[in-house]
C-alpha atoms as a PDB file:
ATOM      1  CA  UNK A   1     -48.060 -40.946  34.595  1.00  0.00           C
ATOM      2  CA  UNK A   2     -45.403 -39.987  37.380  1.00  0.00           C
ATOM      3  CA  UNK A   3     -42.545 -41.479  38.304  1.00  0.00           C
ATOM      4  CA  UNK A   4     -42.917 -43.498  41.190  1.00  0.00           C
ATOM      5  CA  UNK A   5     -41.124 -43.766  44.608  1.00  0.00           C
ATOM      6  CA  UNK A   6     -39.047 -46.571  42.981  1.00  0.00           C
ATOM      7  CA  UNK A   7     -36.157 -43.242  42.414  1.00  0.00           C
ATOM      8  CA  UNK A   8     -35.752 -44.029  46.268  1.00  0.00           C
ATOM      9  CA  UNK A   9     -34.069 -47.075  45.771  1.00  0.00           C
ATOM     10  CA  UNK A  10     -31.603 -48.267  48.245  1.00  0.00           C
ATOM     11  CA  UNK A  11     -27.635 -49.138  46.375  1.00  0.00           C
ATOM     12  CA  UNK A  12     -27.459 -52.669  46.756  1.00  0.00           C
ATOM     13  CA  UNK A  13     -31.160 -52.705  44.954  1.00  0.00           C
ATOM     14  CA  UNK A  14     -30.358 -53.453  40.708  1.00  0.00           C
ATOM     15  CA  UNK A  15     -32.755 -52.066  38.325  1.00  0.00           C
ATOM     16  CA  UNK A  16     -33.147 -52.845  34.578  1.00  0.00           C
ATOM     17  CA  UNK A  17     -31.831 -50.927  32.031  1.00  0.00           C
ATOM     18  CA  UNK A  18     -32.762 -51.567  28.364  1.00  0.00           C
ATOM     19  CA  UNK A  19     -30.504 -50.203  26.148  1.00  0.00           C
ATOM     20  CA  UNK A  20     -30.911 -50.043  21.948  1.00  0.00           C
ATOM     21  CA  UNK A  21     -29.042 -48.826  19.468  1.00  0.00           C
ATOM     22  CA  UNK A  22     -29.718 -50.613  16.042  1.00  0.00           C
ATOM     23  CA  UNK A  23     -26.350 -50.615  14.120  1.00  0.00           C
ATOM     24  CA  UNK A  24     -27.623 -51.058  10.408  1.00  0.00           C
ATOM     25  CA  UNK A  25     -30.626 -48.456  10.216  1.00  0.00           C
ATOM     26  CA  UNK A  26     -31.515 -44.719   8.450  1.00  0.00           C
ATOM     27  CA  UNK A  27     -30.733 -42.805  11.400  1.00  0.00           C
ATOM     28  CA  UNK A  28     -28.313 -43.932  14.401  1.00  0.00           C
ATOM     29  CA  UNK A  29     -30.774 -43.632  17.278  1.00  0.00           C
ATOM     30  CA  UNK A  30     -29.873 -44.391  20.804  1.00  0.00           C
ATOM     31  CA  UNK A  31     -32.796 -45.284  22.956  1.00  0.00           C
ATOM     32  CA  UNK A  32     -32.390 -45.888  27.253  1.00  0.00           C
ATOM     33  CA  UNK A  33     -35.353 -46.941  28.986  1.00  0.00           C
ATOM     34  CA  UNK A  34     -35.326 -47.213  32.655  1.00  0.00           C
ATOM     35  CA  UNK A  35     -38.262 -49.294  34.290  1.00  0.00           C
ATOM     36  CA  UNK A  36     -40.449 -47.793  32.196  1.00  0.00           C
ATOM     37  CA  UNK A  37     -40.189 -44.593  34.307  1.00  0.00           C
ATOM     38  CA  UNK A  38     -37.442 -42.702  32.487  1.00  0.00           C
ATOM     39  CA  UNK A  39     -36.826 -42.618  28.581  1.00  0.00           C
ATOM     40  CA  UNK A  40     -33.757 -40.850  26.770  1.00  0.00           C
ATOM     41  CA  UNK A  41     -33.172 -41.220  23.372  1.00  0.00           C
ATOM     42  CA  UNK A  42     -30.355 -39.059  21.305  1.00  0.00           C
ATOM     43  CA  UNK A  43     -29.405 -39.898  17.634  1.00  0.00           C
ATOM     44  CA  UNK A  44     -25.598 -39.802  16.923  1.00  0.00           C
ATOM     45  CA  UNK A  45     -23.661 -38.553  14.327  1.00  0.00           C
ATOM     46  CA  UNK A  46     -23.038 -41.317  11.597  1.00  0.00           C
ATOM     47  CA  UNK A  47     -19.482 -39.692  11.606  1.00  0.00           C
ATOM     48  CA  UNK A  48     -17.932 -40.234  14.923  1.00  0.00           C
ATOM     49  CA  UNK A  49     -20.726 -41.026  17.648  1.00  0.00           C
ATOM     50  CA  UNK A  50     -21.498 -37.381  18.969  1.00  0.00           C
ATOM     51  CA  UNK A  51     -24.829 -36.826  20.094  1.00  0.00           C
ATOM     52  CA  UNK A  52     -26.419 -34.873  17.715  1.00  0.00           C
ATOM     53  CA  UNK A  53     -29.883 -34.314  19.341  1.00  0.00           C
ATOM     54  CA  UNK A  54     -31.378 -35.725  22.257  1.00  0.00           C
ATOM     55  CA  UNK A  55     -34.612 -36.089  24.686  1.00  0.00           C
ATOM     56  CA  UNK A  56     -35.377 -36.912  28.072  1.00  0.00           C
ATOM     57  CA  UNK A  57     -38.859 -37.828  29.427  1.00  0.00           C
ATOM     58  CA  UNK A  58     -39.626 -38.870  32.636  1.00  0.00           C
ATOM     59  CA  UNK A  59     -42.600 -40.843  33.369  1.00  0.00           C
ATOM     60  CA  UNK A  60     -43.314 -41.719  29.613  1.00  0.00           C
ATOM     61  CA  UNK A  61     -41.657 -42.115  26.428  1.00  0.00           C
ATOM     62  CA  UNK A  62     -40.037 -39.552  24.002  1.00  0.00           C
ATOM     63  CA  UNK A  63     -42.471 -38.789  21.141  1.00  0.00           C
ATOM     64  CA  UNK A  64     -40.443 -36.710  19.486  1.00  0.00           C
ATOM     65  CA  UNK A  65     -36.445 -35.268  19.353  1.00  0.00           C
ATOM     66  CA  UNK A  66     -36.214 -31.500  19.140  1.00  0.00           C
ATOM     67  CA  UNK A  67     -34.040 -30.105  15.877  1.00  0.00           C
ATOM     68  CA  UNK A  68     -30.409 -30.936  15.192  1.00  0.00           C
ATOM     69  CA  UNK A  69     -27.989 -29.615  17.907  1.00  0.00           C
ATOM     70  CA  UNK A  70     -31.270 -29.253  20.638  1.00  0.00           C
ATOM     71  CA  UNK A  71     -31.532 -31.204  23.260  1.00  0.00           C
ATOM     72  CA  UNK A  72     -35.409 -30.946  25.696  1.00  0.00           C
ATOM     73  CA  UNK A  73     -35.888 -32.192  29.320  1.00  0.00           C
ATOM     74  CA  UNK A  74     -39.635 -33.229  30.095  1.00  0.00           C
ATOM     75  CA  UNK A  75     -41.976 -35.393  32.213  1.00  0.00           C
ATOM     76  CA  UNK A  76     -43.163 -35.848  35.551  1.00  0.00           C
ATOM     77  CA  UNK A  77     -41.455 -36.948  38.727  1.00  0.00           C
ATOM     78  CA  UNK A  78     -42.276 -36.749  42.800  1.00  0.00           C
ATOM     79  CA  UNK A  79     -39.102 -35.601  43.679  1.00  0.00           C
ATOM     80  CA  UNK A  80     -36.417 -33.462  40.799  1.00  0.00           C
ATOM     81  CA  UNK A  81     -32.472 -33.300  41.294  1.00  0.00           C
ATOM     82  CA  UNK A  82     -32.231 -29.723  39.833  1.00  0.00           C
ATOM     83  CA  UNK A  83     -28.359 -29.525  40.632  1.00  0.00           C
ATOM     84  CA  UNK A  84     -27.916 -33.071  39.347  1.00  0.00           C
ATOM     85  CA  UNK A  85     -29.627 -32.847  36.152  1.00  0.00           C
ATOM     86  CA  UNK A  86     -27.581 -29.587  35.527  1.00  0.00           C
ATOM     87  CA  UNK A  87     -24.371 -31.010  36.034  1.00  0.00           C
ATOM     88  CA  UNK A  88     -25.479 -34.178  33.816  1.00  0.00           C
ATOM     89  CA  UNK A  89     -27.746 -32.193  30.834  1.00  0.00           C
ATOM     90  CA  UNK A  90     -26.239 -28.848  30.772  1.00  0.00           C
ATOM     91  CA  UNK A  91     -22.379 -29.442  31.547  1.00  0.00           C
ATOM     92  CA  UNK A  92     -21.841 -32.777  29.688  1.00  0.00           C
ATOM     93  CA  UNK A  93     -24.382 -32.246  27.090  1.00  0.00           C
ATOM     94  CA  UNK A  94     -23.742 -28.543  25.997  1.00  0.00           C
ATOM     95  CA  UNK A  95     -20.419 -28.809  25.740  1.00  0.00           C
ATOM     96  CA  UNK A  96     -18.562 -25.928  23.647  1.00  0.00           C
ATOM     97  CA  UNK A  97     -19.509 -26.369  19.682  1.00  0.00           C
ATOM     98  CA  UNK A  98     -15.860 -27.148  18.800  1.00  0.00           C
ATOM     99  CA  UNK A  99     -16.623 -30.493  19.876  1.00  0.00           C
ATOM    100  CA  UNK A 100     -19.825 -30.202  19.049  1.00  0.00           C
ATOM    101  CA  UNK A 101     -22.438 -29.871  22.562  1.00  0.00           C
ATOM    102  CA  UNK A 102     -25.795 -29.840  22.399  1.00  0.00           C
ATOM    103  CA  UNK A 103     -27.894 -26.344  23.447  1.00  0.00           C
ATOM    104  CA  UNK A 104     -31.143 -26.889  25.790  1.00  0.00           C
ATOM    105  CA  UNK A 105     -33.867 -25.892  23.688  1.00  0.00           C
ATOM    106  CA  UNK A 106     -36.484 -26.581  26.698  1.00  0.00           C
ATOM    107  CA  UNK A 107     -37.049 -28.343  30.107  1.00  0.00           C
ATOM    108  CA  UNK A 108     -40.478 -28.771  31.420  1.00  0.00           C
ATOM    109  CA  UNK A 109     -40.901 -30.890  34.818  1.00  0.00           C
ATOM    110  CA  UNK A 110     -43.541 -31.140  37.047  1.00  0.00           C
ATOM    111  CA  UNK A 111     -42.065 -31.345  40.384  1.00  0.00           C
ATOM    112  CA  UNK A 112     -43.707 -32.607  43.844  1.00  0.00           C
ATOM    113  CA  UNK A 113     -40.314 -31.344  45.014  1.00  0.00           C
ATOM    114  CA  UNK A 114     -36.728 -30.053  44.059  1.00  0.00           C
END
């Protein structure tokens, strides 16, 4: 499955976001699904919220999240932001360990363009 042309979306269009993060389970897992096209899901640190692993699939569902302190990019899409997703993934995600980032362990998109 690829993402569709809906990624061209004009500003004053709204799309749904479905957000869930169950507050009494095992592990505190964050999942963000948007229109089915775009899943991220990152559990967080019992402690104080951190992300302490994370996944983002486009065009289908995370099956899996990589090891503690990993975070993967992977999917599908027509069109790929590569400066965008490096400012957002690598900048804000990997920030230094002393306050505990997140290191890319992989990214592996299929591009129609970039």
């Amino acid at each position: 499955m690829t993402c569709l042309r809906h990624w061209e979306k004009s500003a004053d269009l709204s799309w749904p976001l479905l957000v869930r993060y169950p507050i009494r389970a095992e592990k505190n897992i964050l999942t963000a699904d948007l229109l089915s096209q775009l899943q991220l899901k990152m559990e967080l640190s019992k402690d104080d919220a951190r992300p302490i692993r994370a996944a983002v699939q486009l065009g289908g569902k995370v099956e899996n999240l990589p090891d503690l302190g990993l975070f993967v990019v992977n999917g599908s899409t027509s069109m790929f932001d590569l400066d965008g997703w490096i400012d957002l993934t690598v900048e804000r995600l990997s920030e230094t360990e002393d306050v505990g980032g997140l290191t890319l362990q992989t990214a592996s998109v299929d591009a129609g363009k970039l």
